[in-house]
Protein backbone atom coordinates (compact mmCIF):
# COMPACT_ATOMS: atom_id res chain seq x y z
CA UNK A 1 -35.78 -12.51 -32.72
CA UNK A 2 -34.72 -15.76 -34.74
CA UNK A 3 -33.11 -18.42 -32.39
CA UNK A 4 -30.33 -20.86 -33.41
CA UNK A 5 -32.56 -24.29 -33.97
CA UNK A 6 -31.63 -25.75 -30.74
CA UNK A 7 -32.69 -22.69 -29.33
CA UNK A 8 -35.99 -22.21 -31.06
CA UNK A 9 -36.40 -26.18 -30.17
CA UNK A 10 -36.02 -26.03 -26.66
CA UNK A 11 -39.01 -23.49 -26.55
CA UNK A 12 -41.20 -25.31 -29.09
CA UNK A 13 -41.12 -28.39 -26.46
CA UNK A 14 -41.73 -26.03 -23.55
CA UNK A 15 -44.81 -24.34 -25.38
CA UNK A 16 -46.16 -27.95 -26.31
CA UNK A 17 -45.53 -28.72 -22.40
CA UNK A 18 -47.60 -25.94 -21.30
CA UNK A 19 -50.19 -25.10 -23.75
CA UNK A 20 -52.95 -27.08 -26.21
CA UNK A 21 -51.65 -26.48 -29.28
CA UNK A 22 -53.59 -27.69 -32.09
CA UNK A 23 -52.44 -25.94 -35.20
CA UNK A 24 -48.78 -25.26 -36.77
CA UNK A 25 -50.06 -21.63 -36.97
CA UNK A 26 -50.90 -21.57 -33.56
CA UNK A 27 -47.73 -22.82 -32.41
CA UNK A 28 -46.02 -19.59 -34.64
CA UNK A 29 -48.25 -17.51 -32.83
CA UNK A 30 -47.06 -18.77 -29.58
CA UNK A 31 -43.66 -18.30 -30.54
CA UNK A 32 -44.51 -15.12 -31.94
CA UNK A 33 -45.54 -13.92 -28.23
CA UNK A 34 -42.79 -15.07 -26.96
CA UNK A 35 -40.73 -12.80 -29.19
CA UNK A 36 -39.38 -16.13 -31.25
CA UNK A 37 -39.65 -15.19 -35.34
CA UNK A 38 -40.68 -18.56 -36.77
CA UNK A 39 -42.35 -19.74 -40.49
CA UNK A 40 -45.27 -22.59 -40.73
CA UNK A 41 -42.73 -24.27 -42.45
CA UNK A 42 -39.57 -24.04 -39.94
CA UNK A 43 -42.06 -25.18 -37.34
CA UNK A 44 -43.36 -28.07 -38.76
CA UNK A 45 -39.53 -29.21 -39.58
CA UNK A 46 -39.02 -28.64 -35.33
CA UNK A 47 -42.49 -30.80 -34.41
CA UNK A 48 -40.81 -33.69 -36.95
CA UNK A 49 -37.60 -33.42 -35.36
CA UNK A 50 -38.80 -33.17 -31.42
CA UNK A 51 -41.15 -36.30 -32.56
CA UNK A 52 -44.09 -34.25 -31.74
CA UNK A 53 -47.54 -36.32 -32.37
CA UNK A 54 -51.23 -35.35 -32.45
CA UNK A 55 -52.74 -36.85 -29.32
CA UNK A 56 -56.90 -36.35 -28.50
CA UNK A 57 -57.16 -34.66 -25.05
CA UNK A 58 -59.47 -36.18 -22.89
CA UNK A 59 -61.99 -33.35 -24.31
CA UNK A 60 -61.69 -34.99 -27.84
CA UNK A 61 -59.48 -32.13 -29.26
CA UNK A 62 -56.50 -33.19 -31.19
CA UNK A 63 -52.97 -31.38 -29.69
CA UNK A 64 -49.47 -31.73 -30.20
CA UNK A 65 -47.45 -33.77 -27.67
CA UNK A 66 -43.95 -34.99 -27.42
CA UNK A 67 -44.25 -38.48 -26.29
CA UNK A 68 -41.44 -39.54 -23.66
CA UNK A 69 -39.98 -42.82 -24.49
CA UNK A 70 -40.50 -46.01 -21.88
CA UNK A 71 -37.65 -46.06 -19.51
CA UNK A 72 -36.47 -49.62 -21.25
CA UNK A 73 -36.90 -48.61 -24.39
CA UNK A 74 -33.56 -48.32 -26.29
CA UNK A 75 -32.94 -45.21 -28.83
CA UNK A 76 -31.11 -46.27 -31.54
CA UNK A 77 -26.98 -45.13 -32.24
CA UNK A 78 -28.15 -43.10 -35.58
CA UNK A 79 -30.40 -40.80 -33.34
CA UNK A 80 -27.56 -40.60 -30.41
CA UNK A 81 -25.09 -39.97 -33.60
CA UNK A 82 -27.51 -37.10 -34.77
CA UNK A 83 -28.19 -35.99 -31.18
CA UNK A 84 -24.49 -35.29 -30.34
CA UNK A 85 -23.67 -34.05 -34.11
CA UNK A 86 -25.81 -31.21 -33.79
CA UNK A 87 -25.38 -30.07 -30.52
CA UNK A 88 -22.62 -31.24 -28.72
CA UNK A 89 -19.59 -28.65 -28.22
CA UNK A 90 -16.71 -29.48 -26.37
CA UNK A 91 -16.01 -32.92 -24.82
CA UNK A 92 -13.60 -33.05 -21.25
CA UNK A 93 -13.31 -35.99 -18.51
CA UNK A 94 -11.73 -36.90 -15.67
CA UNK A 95 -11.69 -40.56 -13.61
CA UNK A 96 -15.37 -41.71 -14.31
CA UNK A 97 -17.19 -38.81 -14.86
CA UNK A 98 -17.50 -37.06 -19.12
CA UNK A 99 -18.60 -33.33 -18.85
CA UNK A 100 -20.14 -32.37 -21.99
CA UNK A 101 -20.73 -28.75 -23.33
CA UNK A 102 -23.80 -28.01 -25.33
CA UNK A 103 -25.43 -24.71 -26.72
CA UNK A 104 -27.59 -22.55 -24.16
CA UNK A 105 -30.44 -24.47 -23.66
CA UNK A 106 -29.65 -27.66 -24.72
CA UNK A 107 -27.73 -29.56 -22.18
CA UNK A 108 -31.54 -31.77 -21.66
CA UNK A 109 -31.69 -32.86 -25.35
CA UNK A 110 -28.16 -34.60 -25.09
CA UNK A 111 -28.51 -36.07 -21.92
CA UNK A 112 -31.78 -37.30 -23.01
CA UNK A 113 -30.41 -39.05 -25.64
CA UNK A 114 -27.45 -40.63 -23.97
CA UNK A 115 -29.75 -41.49 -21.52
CA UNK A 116 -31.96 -43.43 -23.98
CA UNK A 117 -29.04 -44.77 -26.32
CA UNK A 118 -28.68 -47.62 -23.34
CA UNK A 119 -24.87 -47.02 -23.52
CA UNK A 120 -23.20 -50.42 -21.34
CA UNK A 121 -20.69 -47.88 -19.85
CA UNK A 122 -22.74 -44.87 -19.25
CA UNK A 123 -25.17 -45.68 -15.64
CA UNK A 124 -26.64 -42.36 -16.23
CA UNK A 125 -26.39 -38.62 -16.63
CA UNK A 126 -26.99 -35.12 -15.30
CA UNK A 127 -28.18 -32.24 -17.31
CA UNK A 128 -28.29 -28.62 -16.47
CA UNK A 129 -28.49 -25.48 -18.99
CA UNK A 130 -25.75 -26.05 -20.84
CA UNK A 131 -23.42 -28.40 -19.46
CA UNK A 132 -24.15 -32.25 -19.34
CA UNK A 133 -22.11 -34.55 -16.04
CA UNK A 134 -22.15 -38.40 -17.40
CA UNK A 135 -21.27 -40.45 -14.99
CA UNK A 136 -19.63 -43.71 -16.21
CA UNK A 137 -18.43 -46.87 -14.84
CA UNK A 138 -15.11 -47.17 -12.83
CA UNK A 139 -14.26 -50.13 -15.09
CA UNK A 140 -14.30 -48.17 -17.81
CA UNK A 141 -13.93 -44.91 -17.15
CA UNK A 142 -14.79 -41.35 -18.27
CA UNK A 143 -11.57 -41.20 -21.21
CA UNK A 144 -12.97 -43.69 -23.21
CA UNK A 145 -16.76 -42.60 -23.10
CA UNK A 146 -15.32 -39.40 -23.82
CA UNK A 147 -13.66 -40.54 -26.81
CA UNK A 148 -16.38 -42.62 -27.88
CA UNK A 149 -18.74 -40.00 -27.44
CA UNK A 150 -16.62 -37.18 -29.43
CA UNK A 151 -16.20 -40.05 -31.89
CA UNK A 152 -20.20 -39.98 -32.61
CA UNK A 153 -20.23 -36.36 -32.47
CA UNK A 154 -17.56 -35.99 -34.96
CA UNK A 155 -15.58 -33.79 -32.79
């Protein structure tokens, strides 16, 4: 089957989580088993976009990774901006909390990224399948993260 990119995305990271992969054509052979139709080419484009890396195991062989950014370490607005652009849905609120709709599968990606954008009014978020809970500050509030938010997103 082919998956929406998102989609197809989301199991690329998984398959890096739980397997060695050392080769592009390994990794479309993975997918492959998994009943995901995928080219060379489409999954290099998805390793690039994920930020996958080669990393040497401790066995000296040379694998695919996706390397989790340090806690501190602030994401820029252009990759929150992208983040949101591609995958956010629907934006709703209510008193200090922004409930954000994403595509099957995809809910992680977002909050990762709003998580890592080091937002002043955002102290953190919740992700599940497809629905994202941020959870704002009372002195702001979850309106105008909302609107800021939809604002990035284009929505």
């Amino acid at each position: 089957m082919r998956l929406a990119k998102p989609q197809r995305q989301h199991r690329v990271a998984r398959i890096l989580e739980e397997h060695a992969v050392t080769s592009q054509d390994q990794l479309v052979e993975l997918l492959a088993a998994d009943g995901v139709v995928a080219s060379q080419v489409t999954v290099s484009r998805d390793l690039e976009e994920l930020g996958a890396v080669k990393v040497r195991t401790a066995g000296g062989e040379s694998v695919y990774a996706i390397p989790e950014l340090p806690k501190d370490q602030v994401a820029p607005e252009s990759h929150l901006r992208r983040v949101l652009g591609e995958w956010l849905v629907e934006v709703s609120h209510s008193a200090n909390l922004v409930v954000l709709r994403t595509p099957p599968g995809s809910a992680h990606v977002v909050g990762s990224a709003i998580d890592r954008a080091g937002l002043a009014d955002v102290l953190g978020s919740v992700a599940g399948d497809d629905t994202v809970l941020v959870i704002t500050s009372e002195r702001v509030g979850g309106e105008a993260v909302a609107r800021r938010l939809s604002e990035l997103a284009g929505l």
